[in-house]
Protein backbone atom coordinates (compact mmCIF):
# COMPACT_ATOMS: atom_id res chain seq x y z
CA UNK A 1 1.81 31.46 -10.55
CA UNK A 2 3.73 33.08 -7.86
CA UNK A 3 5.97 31.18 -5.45
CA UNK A 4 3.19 30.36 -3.55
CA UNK A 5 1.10 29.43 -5.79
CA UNK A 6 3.71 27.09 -6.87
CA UNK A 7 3.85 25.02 -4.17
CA UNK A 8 0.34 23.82 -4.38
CA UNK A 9 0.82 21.82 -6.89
CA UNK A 10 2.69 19.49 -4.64
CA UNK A 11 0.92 19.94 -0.90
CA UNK A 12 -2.67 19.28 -0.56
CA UNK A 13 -2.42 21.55 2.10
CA UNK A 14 -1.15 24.24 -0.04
CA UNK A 15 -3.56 23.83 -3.00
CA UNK A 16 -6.39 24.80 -0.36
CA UNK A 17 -4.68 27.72 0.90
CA UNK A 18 -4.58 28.86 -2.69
CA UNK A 19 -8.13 28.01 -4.02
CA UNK A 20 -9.32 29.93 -0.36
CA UNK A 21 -7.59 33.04 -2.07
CA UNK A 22 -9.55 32.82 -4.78
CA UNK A 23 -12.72 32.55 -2.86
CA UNK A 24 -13.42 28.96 -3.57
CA UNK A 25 -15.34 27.19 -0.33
CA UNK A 26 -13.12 25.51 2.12
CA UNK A 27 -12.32 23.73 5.00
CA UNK A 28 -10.62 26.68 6.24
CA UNK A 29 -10.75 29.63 7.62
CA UNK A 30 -8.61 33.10 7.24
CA UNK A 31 -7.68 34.94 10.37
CA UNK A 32 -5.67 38.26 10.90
CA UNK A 33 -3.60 39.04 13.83
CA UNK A 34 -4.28 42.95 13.37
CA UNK A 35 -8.11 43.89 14.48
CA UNK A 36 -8.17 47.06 12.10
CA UNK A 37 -7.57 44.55 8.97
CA UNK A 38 -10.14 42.17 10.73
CA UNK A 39 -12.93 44.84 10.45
CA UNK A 40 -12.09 45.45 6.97
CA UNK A 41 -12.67 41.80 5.66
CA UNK A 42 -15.87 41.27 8.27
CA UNK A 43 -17.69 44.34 6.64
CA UNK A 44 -16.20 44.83 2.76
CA UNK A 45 -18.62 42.95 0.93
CA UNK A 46 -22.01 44.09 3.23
CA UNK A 47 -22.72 47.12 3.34
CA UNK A 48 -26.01 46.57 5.41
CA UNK A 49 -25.04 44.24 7.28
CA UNK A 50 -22.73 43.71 10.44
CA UNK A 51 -19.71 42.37 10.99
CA UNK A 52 -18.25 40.11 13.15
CA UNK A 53 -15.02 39.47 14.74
CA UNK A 54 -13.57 36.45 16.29
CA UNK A 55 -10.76 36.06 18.50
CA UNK A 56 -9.06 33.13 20.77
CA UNK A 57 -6.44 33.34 23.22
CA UNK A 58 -3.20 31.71 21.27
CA UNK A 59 -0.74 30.60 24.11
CA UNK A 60 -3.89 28.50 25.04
CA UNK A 61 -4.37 27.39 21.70
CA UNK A 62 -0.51 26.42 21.47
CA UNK A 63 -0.72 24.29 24.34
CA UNK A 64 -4.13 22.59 23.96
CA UNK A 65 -3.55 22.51 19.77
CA UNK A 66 -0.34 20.23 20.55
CA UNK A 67 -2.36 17.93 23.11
CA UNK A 68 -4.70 17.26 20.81
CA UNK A 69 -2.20 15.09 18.54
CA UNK A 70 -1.75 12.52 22.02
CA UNK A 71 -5.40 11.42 21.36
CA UNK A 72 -4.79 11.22 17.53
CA UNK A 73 -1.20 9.81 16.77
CA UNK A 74 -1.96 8.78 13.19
CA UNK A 75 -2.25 12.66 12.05
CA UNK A 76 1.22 12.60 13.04
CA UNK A 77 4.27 12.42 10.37
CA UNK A 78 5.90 9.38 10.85
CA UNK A 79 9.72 10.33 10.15
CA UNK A 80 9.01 13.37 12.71
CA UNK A 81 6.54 12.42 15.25
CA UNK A 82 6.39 15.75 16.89
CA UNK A 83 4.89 17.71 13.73
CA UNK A 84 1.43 17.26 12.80
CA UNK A 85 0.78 16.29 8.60
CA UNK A 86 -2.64 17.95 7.24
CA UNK A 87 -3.16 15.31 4.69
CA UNK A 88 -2.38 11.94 6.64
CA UNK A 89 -6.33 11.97 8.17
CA UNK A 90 -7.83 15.02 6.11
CA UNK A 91 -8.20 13.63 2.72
CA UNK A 92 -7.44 9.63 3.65
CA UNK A 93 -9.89 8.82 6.13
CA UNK A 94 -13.52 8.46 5.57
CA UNK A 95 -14.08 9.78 9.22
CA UNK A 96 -11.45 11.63 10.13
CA UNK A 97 -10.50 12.55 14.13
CA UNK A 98 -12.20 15.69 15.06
CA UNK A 99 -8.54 17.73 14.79
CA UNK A 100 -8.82 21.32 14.54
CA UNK A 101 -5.24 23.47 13.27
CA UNK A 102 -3.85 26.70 12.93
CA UNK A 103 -1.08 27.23 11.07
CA UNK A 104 0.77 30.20 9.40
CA UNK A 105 1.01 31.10 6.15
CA UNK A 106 4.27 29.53 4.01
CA UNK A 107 6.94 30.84 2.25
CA UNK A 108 5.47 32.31 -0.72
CA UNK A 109 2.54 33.65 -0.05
CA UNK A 110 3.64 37.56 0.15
CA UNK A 111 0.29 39.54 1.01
CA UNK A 112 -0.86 36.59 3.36
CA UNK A 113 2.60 37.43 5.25
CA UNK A 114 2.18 41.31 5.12
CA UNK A 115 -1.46 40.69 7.12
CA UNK A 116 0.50 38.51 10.01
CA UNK A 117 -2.54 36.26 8.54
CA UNK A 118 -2.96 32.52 9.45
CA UNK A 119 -5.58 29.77 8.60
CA UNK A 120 -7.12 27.30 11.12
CA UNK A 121 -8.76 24.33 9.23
CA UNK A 122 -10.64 21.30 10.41
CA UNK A 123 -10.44 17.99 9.09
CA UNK A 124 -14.01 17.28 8.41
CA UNK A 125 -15.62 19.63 5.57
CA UNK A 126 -18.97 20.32 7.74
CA UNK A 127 -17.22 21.07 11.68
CA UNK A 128 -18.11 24.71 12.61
CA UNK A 129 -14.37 26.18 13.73
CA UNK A 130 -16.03 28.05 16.38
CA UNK A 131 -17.27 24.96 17.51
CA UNK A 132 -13.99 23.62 17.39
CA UNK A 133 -12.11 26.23 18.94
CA UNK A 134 -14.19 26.68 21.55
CA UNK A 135 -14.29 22.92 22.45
CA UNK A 136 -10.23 22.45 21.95
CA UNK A 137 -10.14 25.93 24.16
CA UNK A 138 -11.99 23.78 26.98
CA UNK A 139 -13.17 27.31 28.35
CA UNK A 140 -15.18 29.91 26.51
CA UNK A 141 -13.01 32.56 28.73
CA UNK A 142 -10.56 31.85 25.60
CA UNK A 143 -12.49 32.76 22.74
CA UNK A 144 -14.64 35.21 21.93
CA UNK A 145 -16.97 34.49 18.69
């Protein structure tokens, strides 16, 4: 196991980001901040077929992403109020809040980090992250999928 691979074995969080690496299904999501990368992974494994890019603007999704936690206080860590914990609604709830996150890579996870790549994950395994984006967004002006 590498570093990151490591750390999975304590964060639930984690453990997803490595089993998405591997190609197992999900809740999230991989982006890439660089477009040429972007067109790589929509079109390596479909020759026939096209691809498809997504994008979202991400100072609006920094703002809206952090109001979202006012309407759902229990996702919240309770020795640090102002950071958001994955696994206090995700895997605890039977319903969870309709959350949707995007969060860089850790520590650890060296090719990840060389992409400038980042995840976006929503609590409940069926929610469409377009969808979600989209609807968090509040304006389609600030995503494109």
């Amino acid at each position: 196991m590498d570093a990151g691979e490591e750390l999975s074995l304590h964060d639930d969080l984690v453990a997803l980001i490595v089993l998405r690496h591997y190609s197992v299904p999900t809740r999230l999501l991989d982006w890439i901040t660089s477009p040429h990368v972007a067109a790589y992974f929509a079109c390596q494994d479909a020759d026939g077929d096209d691809g498809e890019l997504w994008c979202f603007d991400r100072d609006r999704y920094a703002a809206e992403g952090a109001r979202q936690w006012e309407r759902w206080p229990e996702t919240l860590l309770p020795d640090d109020p102002t950071k958001f914990g994955f696994s206090r609604t995700a895997f605890l709830v039977e319903e969870p809040p309709d959350w949707f996150v995007c969060e860089f890579y850790p520590p650890g996870f060296p090719r990840q980090r060389a992409q400038n790549g980042f995840y976006s994950a929503t609590a409940r395994f069926d929610r469409d992250h377009a969808n979600a984006i989209e609807e968090l967004l509040g304006d389609q002006r600030f995503c494109q999928l």
